[in-house]
Protein backbone atom coordinates (compact mmCIF):
# COMPACT_ATOMS: atom_id res chain seq x y z
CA UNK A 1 -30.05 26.00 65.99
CA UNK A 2 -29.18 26.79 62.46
CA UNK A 3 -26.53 23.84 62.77
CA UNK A 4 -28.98 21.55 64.22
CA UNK A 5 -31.37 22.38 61.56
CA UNK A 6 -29.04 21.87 58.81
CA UNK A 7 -27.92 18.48 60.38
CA UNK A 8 -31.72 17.26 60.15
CA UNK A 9 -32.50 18.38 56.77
CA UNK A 10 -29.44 16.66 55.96
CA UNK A 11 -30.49 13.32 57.99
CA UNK A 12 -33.87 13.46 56.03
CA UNK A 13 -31.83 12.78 52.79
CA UNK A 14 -29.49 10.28 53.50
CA UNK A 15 -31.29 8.05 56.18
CA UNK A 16 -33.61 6.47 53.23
CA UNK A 17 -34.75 3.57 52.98
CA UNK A 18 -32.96 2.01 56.20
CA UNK A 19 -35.06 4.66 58.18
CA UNK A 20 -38.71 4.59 57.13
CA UNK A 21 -41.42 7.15 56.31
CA UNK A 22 -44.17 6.72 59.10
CA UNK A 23 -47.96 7.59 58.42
CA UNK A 24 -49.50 10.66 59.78
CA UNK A 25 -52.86 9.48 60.76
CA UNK A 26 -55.81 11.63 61.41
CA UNK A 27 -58.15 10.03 63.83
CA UNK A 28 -61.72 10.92 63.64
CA UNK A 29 -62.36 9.32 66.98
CA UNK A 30 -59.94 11.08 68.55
CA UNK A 31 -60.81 14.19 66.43
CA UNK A 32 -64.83 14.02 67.85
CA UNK A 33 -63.54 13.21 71.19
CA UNK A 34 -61.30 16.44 71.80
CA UNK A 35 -62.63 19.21 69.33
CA UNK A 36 -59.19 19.08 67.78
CA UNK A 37 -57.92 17.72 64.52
CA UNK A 38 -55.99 15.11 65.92
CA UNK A 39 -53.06 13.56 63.62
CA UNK A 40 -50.94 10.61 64.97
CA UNK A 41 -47.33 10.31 63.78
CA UNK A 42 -46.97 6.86 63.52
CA UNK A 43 -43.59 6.50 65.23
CA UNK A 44 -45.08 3.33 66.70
CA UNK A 45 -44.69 1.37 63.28
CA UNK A 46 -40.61 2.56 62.91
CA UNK A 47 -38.62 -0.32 62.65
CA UNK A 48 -37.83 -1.67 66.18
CA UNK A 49 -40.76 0.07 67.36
CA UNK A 50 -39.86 3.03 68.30
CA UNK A 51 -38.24 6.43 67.10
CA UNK A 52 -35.25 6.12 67.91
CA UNK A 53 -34.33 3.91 65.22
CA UNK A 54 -33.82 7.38 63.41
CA UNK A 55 -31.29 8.74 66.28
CA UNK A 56 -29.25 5.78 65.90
CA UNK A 57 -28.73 4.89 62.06
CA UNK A 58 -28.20 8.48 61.83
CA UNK A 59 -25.44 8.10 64.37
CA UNK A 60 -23.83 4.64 62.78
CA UNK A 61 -23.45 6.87 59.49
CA UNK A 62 -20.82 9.37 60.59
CA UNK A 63 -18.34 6.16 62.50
CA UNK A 64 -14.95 6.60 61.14
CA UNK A 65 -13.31 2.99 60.83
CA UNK A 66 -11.51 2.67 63.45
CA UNK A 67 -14.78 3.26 65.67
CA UNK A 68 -16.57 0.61 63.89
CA UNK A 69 -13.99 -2.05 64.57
CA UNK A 70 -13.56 -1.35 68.02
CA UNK A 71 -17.37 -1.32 68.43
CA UNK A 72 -19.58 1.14 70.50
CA UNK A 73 -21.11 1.26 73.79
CA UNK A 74 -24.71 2.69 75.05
CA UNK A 75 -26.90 3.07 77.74
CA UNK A 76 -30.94 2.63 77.26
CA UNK A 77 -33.74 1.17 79.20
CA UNK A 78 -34.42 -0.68 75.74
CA UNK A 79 -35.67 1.15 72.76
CA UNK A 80 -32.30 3.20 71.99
CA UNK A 81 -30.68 -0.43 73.03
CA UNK A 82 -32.81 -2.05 70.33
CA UNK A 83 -32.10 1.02 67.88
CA UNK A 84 -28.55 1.18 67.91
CA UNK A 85 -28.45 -2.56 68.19
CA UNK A 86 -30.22 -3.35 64.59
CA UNK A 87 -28.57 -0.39 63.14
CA UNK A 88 -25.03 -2.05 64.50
CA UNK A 89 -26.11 -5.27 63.18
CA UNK A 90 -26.76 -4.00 59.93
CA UNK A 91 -23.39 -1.86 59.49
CA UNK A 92 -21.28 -4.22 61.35
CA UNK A 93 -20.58 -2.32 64.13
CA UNK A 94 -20.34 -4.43 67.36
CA UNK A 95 -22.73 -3.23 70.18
CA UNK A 96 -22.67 -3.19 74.06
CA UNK A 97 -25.60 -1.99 75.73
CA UNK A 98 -25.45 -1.12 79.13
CA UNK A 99 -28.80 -1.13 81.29
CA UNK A 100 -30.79 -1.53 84.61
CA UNK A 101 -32.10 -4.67 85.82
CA UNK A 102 -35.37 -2.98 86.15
CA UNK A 103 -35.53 -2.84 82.57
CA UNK A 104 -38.30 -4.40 80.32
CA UNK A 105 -37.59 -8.12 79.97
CA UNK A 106 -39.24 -8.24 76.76
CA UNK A 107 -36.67 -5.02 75.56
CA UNK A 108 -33.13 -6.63 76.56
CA UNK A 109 -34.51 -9.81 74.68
CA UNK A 110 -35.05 -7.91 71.25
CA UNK A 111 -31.85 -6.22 71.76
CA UNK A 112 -29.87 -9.54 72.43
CA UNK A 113 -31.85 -10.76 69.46
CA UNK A 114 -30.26 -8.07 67.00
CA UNK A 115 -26.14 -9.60 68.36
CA UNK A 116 -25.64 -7.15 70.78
CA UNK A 117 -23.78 -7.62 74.21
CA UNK A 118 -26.19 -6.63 76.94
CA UNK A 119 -24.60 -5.82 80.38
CA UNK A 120 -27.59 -5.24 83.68
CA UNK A 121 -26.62 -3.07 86.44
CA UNK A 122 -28.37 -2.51 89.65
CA UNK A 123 -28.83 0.65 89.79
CA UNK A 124 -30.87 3.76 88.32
CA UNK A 125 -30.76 4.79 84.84
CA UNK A 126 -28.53 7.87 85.04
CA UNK A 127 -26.01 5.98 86.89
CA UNK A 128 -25.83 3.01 84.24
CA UNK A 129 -25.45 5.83 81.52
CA UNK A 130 -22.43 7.77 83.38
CA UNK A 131 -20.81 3.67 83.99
CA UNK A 132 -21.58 3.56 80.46
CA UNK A 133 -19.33 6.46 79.45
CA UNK A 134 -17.26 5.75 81.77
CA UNK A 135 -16.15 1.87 80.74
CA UNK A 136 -16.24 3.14 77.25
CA UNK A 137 -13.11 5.72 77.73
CA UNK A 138 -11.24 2.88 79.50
CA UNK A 139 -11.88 0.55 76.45
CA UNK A 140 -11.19 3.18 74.00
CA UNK A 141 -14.62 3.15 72.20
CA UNK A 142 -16.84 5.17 71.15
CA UNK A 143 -20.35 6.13 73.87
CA UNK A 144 -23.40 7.07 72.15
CA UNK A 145 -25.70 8.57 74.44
CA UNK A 146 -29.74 7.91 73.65
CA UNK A 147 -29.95 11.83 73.80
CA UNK A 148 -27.05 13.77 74.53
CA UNK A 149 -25.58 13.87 71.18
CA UNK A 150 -26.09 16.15 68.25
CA UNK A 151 -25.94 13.56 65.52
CA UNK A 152 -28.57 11.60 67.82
CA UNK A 153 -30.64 14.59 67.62
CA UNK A 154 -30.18 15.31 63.97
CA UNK A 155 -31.61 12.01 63.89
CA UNK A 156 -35.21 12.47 65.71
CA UNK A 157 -35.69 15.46 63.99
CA UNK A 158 -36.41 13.83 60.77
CA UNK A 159 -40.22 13.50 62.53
CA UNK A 160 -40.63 17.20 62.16
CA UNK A 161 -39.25 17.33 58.33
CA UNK A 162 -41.48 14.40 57.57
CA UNK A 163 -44.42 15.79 59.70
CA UNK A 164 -43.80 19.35 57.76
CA UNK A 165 -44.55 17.49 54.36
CA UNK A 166 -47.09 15.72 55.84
CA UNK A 167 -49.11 18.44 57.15
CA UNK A 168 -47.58 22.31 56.31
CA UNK A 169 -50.04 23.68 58.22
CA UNK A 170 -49.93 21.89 61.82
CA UNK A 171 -50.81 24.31 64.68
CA UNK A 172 -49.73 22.03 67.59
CA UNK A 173 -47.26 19.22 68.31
CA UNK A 174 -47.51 17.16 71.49
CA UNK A 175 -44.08 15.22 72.60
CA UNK A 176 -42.73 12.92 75.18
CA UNK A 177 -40.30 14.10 77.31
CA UNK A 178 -37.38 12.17 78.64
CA UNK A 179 -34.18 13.44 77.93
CA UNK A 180 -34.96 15.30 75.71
CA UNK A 181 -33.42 14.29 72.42
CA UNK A 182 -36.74 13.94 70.42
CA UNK A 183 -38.46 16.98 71.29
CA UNK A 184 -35.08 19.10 70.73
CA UNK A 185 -34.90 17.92 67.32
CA UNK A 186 -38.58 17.78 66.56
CA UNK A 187 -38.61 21.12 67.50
CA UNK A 188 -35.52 22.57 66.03
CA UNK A 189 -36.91 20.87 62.38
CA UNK A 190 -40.43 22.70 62.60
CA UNK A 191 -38.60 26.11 64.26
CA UNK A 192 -36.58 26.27 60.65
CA UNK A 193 -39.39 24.81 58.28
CA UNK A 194 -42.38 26.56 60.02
CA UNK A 195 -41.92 29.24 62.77
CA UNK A 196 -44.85 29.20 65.14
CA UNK A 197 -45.59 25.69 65.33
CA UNK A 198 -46.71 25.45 68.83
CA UNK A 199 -44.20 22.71 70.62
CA UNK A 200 -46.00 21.04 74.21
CA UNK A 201 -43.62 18.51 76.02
CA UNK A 202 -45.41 16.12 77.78
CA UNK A 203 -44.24 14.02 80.94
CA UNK A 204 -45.65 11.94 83.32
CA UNK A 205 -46.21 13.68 86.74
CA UNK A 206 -44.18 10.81 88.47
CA UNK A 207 -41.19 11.60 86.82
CA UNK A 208 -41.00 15.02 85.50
CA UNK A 209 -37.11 15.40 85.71
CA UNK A 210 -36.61 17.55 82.51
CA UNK A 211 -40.06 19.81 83.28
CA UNK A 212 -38.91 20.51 86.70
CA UNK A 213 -34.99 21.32 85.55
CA UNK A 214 -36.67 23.91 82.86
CA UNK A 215 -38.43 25.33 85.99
CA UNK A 216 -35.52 25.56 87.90
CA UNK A 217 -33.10 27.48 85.26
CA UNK A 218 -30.40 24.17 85.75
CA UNK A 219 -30.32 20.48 85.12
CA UNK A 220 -31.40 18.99 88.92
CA UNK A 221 -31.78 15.45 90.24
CA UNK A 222 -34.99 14.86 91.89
CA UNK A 223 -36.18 11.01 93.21
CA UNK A 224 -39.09 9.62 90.11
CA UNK A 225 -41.81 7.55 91.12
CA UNK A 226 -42.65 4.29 88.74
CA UNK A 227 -44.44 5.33 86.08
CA UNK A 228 -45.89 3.44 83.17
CA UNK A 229 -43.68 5.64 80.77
CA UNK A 230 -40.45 3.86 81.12
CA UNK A 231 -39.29 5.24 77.88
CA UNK A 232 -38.80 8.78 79.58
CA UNK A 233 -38.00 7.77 83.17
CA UNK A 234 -34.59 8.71 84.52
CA UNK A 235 -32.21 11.99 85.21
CA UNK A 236 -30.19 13.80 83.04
CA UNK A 237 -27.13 13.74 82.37
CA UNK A 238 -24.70 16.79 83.78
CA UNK A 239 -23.98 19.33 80.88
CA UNK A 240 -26.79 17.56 78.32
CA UNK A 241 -27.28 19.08 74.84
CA UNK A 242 -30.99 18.82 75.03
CA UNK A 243 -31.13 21.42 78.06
CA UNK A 244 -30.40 24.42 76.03
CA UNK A 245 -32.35 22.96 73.29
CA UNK A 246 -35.56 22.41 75.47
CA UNK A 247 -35.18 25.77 76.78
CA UNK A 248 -35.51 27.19 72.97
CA UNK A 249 -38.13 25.21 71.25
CA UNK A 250 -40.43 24.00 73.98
CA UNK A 251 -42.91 26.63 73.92
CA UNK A 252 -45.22 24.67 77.12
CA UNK A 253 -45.45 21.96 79.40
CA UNK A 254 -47.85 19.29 80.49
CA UNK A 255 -47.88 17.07 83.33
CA UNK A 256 -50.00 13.51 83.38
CA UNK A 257 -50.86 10.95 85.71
CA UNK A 258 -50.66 7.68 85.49
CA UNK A 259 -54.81 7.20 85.81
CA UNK A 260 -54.53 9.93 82.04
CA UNK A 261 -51.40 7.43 80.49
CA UNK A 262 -53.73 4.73 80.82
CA UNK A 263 -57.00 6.29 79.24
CA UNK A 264 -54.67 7.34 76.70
CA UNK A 265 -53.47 4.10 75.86
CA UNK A 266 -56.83 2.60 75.96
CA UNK A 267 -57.98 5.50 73.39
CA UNK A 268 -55.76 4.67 70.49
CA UNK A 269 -56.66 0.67 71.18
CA UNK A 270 -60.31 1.21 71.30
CA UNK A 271 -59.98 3.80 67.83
CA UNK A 272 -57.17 2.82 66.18
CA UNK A 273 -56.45 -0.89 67.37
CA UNK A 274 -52.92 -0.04 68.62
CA UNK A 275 -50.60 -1.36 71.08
CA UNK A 276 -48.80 1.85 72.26
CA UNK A 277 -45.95 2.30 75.49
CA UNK A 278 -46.50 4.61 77.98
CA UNK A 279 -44.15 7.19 76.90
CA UNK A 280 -46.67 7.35 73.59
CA UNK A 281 -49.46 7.64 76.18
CA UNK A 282 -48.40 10.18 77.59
CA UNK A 283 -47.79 12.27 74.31
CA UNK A 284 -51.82 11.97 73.35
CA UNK A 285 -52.94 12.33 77.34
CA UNK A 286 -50.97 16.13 77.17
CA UNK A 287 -53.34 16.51 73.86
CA UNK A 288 -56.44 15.37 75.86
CA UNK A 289 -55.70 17.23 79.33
CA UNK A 290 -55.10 20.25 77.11
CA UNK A 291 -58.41 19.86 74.37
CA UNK A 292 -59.52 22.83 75.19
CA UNK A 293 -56.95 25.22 74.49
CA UNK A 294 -56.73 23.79 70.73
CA UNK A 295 -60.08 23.33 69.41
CA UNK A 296 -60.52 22.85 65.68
CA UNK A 297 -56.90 22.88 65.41
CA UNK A 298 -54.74 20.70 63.29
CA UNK A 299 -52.73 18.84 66.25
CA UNK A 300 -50.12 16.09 66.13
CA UNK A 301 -49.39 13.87 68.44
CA UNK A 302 -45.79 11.72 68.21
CA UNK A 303 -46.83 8.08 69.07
CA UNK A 304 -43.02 7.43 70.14
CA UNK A 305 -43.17 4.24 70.69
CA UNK A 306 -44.84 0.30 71.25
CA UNK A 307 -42.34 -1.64 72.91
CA UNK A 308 -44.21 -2.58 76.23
CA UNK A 309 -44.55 -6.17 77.74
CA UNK A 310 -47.91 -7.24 76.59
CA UNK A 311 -49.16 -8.41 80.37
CA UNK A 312 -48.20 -5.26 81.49
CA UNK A 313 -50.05 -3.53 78.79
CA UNK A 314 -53.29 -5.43 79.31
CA UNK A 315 -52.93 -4.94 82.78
CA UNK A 316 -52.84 -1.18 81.82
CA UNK A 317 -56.41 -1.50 79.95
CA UNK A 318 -57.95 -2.90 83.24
């Protein structure tokens, strides 16, 4: 942890100003609504949309030369795609994204938009990541996983140095879980800066792969339903990084539906004017489901993410 830690602080440093500061928000709707002192880390307004913007200029940093000749290869279901994809773009580092043919439309445009080479498999996202690896050993380049990598990690974890400065005296910090890479280095930054900031993953009760792999003691597979969190859907990958990680700094564990992502999303519209993606929604529906535990308690809630087709999102409000 004390690597990991180190890894972030340095990350803070050196990803400035390609990576930007995002606000930390308290909402006084939100706020009367709960009983908490609800903040919103902006993670939303990142460049690309999303966090994991962080994760992957943070990656692009340490290439040698050789890797960024030959070019790296990923698998996401769009916003690591996008990530690594601008952060290619603007290091000249050739990109090939591998992904599902379920994926967001409006996702695999913005990542063929930054030059990247997008290649749709049909199949589920756990199997596109391990073809993924697997086509980039054959072609001798480099695989960046969206989560399964410490410099990846380092990466995300820059939320919980900037949400330390932000607010030094947070009580409570609600996550999205997927595969973890966020909440492992959220929660690795705040174990090192502050020690008994309370860390809640959050997933959405159709696809609760991670929660139910902490429950079981080992990394399972387990059949997801759709879910309106695309951004966390999907198994893990064998031997992850983030398991061990989870196990340490998640301290408890929500599950939504898909009836609480929605209210969730329609909260930060109706207060804030936001567009947020499920994954985010499912972040501030933990905080809501859990009000009561937390009252008058400074609370943040990581707003991963707005990349979400905009029918689909108004469909969501209905």
């Amino acid at each position: 942890m004390q690597k990991l830690a180190d890894a972030i602080m340095h990350a803070h440093q050196t990803l400035r100003p390609q990576v930007a500061v995002t606000a930390l928000t308290q909402s006084a709707a939100l706020s009367a609504q709960t009983g908490c002192e609800i903040f919103l880390k902006c993670e939303h307004l990142q460049h690309t949309g999303s966090f994991k913007f962080r994760g992957a200029s943070n990656k692009v940093l340490t290439l040698n030369d050789e890797q960024r000749k030959k070019g790296v290869i990923t698998a996401s279901s769009g916003n690591h795609g996008q990530a690594l994809a601008l952060a290619g773009l603007r290091a000249g580092v050739p990109v090939t994204v591998y992904t599902t043919t379920s994926a967001s439309p409006t996702k695999l445009e913005a990542i063929k938009a930054f030059g990247a080479n997008v290649i749709s498999l049909e199949t589920d996202p756990l199997s596109v990541e391990l073809e993924a690896a697997k086509q980039a050993k054959l072609q001798n380049k480099l695989f960046i996983s969206p989560y399964n990598d410490a410099d990846i990690i380092a990466g995300q974890g820059t939320i919980g140095a900037e949400l330390f400065e932000q607010l030094p005296d947070v009580d409570a910090v609600f996550v999205a879980v997927g595969g973890g890479g966020l909440i492992s280095g959220v929660g690795a930054a705040l174990a090192y800066l502050k020690p008994g900031v309370e860390i809640i993953g959050c997933w959405p009760a159709n696809a609760p792969t991670m929660q139910r792999s902490l429950e079981a003691g080992e990394i399972i597979e387990m059949e997801e339903e759709d879910t309106l969190s695309d951004g966390t859907a999907g198994g893990i990958e064998p031997g992850s990084i983030t398991f061990p990680l989870c196990q340490k700094v998640i301290d408890r564990t929500v599950l939504v539906s898909e009836q609480e992502i929605r209210e969730a999303m329609k909260a930060v519209a109706r207060a804030e004017r936001w567009i947020i993606e499920g994954a985010a929604g499912v972040a501030l529906a933990g905080a809501i489901k859990l009000a009561a535990d937390y009252q008058h308690k400074k609370v943040a809630v990581i707003l991963c993410g707005r990349n979400i087709l905009l029918e689909k999102f108004i469909e969501a409000m209905q």
